[in-house]
N, C-alpha and C. Protein backbone atom coordinates (compact mmCIF):
# COMPACT_ATOMS: atom_id res chain seq x y z
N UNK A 1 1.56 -1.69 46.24
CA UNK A 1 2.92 -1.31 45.91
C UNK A 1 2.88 -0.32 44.75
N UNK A 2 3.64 0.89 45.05
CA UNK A 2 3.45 1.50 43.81
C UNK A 2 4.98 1.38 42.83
N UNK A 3 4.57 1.80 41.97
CA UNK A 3 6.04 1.86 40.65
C UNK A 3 6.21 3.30 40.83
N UNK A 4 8.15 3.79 40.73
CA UNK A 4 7.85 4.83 40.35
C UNK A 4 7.72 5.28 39.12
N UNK A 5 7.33 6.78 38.62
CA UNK A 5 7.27 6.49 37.15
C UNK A 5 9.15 7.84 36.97
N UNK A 6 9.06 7.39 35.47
CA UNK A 6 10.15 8.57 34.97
C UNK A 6 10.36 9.61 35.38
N UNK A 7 9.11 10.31 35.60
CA UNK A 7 9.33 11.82 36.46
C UNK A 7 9.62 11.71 37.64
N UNK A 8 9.06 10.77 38.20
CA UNK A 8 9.47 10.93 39.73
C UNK A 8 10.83 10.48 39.80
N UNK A 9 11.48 10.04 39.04
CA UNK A 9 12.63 9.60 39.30
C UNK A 9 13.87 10.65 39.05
N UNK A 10 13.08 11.54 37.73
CA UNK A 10 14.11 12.68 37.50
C UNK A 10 14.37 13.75 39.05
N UNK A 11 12.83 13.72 39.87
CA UNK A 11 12.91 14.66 40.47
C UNK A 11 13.65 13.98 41.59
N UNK A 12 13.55 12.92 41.63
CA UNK A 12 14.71 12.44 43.14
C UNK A 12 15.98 12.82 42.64
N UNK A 13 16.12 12.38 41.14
CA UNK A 13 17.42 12.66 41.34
C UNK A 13 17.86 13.96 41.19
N UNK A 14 17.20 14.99 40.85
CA UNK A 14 17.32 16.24 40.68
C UNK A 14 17.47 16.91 42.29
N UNK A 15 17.02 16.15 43.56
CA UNK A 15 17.19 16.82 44.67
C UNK A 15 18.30 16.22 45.04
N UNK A 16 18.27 14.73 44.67
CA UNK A 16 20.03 14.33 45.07
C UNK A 16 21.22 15.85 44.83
N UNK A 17 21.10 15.55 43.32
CA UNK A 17 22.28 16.27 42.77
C UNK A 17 22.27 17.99 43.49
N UNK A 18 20.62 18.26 43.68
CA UNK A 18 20.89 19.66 44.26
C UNK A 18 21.69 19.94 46.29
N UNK A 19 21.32 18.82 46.19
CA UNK A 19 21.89 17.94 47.79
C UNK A 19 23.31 18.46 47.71
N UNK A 20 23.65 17.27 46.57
CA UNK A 20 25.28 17.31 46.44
C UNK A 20 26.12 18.80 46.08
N UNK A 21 25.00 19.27 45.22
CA UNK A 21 26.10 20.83 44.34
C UNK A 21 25.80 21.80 46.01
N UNK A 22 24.99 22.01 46.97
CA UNK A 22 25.08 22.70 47.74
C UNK A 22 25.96 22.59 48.38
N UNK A 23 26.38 21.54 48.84
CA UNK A 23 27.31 20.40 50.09
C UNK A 23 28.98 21.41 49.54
N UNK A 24 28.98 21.43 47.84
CA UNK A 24 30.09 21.57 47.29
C UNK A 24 30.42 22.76 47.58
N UNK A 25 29.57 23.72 47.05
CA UNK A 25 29.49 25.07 47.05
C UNK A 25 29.66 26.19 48.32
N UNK A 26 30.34 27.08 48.11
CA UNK A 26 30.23 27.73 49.65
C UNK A 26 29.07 28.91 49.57
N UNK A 27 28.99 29.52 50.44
CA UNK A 27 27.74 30.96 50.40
C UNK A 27 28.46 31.91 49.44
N UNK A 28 27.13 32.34 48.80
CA UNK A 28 27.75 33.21 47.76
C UNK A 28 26.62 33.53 47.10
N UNK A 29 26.97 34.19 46.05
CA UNK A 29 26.18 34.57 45.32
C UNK A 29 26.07 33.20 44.15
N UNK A 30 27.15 32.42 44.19
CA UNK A 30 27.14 31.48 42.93
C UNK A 30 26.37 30.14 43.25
N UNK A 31 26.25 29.87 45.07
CA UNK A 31 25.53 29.35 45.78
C UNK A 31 23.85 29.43 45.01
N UNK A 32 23.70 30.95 45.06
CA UNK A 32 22.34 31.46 45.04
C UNK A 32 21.91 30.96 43.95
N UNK A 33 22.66 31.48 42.79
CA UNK A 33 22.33 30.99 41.34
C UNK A 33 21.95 29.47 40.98
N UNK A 34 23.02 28.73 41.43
CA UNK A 34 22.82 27.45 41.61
C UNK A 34 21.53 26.85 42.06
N UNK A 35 21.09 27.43 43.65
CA UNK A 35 19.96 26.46 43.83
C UNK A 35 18.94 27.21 43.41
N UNK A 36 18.86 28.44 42.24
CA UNK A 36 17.91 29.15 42.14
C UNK A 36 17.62 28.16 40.42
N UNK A 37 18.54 27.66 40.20
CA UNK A 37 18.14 26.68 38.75
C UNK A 37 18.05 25.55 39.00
N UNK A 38 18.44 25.12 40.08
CA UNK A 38 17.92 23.57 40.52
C UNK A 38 16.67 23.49 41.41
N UNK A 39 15.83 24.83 41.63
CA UNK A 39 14.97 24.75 42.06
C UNK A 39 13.76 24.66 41.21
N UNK A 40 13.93 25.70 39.95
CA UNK A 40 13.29 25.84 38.53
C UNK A 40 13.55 24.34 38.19
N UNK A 41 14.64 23.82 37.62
CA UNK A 41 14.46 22.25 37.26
C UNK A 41 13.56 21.27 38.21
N UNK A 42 13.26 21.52 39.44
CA UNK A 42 12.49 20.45 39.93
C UNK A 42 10.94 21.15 39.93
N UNK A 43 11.25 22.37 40.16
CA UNK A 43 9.22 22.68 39.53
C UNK A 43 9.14 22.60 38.01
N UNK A 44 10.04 22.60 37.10
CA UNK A 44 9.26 22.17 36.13
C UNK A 44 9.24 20.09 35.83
N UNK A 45 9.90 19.55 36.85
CA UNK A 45 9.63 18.01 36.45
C UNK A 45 8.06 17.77 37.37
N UNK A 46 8.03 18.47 38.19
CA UNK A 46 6.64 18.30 38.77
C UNK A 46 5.59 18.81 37.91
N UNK A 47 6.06 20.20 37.37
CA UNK A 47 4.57 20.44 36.69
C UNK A 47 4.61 19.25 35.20
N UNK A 48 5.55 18.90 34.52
CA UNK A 48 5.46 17.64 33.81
C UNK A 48 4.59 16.71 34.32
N UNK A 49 5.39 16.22 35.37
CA UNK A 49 4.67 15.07 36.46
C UNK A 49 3.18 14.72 36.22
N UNK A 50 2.98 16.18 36.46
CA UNK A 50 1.03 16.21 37.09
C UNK A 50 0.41 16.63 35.77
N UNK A 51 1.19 17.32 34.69
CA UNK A 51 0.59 17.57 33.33
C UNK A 51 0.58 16.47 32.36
N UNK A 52 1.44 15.33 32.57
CA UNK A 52 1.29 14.59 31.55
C UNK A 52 0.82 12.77 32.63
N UNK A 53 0.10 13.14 33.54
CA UNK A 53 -0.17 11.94 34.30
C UNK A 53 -0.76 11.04 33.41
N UNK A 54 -2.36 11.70 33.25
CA UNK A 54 -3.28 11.30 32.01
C UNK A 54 -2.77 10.42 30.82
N UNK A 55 -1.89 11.07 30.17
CA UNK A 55 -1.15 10.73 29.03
C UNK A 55 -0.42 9.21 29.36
N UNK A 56 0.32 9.67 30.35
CA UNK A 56 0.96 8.41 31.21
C UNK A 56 0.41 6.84 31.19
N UNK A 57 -0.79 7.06 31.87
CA UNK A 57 -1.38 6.59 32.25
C UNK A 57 -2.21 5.73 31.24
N UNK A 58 -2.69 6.60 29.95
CA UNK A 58 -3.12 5.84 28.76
C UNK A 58 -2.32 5.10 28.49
N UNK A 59 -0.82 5.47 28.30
CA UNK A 59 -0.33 4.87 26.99
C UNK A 59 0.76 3.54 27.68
N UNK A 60 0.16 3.58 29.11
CA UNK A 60 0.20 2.24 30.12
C UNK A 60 -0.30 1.08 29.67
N UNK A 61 -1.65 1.87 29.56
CA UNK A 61 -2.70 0.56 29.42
C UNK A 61 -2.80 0.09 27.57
N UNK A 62 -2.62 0.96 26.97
CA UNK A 62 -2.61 0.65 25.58
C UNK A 62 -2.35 -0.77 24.98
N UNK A 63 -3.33 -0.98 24.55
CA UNK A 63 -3.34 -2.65 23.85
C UNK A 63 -2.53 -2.31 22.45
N UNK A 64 -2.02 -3.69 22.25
CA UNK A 64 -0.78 -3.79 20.69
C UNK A 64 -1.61 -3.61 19.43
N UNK A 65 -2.47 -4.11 19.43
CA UNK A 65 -4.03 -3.72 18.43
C UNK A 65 -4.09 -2.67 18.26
N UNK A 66 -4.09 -1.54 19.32
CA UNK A 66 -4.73 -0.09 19.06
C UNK A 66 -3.45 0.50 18.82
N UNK A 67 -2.27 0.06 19.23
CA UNK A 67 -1.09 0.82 19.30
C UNK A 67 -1.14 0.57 17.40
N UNK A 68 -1.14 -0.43 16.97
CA UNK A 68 -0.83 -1.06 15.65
C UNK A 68 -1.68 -0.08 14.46
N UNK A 69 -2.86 0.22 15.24
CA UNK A 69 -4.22 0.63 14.50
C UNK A 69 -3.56 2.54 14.62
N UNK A 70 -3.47 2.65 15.15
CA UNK A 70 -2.42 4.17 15.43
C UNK A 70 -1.40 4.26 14.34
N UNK A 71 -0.43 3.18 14.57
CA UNK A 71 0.55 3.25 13.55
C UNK A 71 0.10 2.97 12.28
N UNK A 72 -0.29 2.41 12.01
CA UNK A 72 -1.29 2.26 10.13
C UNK A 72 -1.77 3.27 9.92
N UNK A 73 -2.44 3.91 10.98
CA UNK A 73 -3.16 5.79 10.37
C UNK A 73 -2.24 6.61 10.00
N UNK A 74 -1.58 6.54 11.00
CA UNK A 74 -0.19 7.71 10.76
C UNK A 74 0.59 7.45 9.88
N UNK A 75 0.77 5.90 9.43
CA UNK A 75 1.28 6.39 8.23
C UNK A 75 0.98 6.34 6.93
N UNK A 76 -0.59 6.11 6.88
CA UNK A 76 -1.26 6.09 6.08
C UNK A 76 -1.68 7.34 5.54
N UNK A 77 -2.03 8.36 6.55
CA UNK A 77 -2.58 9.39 6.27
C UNK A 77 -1.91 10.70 4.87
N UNK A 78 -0.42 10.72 5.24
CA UNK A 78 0.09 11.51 4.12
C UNK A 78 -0.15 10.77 2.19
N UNK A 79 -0.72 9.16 2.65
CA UNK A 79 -0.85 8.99 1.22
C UNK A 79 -2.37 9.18 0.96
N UNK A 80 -3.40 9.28 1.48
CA UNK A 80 -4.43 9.56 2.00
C UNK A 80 -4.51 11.00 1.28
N UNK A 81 -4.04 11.70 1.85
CA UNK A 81 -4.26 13.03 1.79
C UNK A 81 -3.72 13.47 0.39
N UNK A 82 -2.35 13.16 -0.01
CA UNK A 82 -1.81 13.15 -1.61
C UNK A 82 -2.79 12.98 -2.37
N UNK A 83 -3.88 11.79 -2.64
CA UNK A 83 -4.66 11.13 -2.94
C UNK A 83 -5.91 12.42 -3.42
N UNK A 84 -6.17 12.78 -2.18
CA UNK A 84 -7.28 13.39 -1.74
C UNK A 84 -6.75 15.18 -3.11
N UNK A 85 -5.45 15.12 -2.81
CA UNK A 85 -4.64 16.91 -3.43
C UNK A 85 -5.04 16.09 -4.90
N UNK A 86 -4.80 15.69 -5.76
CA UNK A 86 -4.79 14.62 -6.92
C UNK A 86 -6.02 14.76 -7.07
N UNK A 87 -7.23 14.22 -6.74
CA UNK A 87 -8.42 14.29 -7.17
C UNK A 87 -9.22 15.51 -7.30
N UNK A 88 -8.76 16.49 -6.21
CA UNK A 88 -9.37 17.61 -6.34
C UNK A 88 -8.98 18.51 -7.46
N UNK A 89 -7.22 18.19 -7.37
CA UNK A 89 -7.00 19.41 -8.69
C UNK A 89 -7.27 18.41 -10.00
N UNK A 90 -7.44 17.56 -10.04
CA UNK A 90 -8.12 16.81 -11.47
C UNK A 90 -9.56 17.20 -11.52
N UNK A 91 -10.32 17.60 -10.39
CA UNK A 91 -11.65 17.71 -10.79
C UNK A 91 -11.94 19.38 -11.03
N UNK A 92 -11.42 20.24 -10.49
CA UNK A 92 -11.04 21.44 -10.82
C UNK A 92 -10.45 22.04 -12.62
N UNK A 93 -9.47 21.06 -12.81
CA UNK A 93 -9.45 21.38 -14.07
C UNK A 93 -10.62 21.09 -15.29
């Protein structure tokens, strides 16, 4: 069984809605415009899709430990680094 994920869901619904605004719309030029940006919106949720699968996919499996161990760096690091500006210009002078 698969899940879907977020993207795939934007892009269904992104063909719904392009479904519906055509249905509305008559031939035209405003027609054109229309499915010429609802066509751009669904190639760029696909190239998302397939560009951030990887990413996806990690931060699936991610244990609360490492997530935790992430968050302590990050916000550790700007005092870290203060630390680091402080010692150097004390040893400089």
């Amino acid at each position: 069984m698969t899940t879907s994920t977020v993207a795939e869901q934007e892009e269904a619904r992104l063909y719904d809605e392009l479904r519906l605004a055509l249905e509305e719309v008559e031939e035209g030029e405003r027609r054109h415009k229309m499915l010429k940006q609802m066509i751009r919106q669904i190639k760029f949720a696909r190239w998302r899709k397939e560009r951030f699968r990887r990413f996806d996919r990690y931060v699936q499996e991610v244990r609360p430990a490492t997530l935790w161990i992430m968050l302590a760096t990050g916000a550790l690091m700007p005092v870290v680094l203060f630390s680091i500006f402080i010692w150097v210009s004390l040893w400089v002078e």
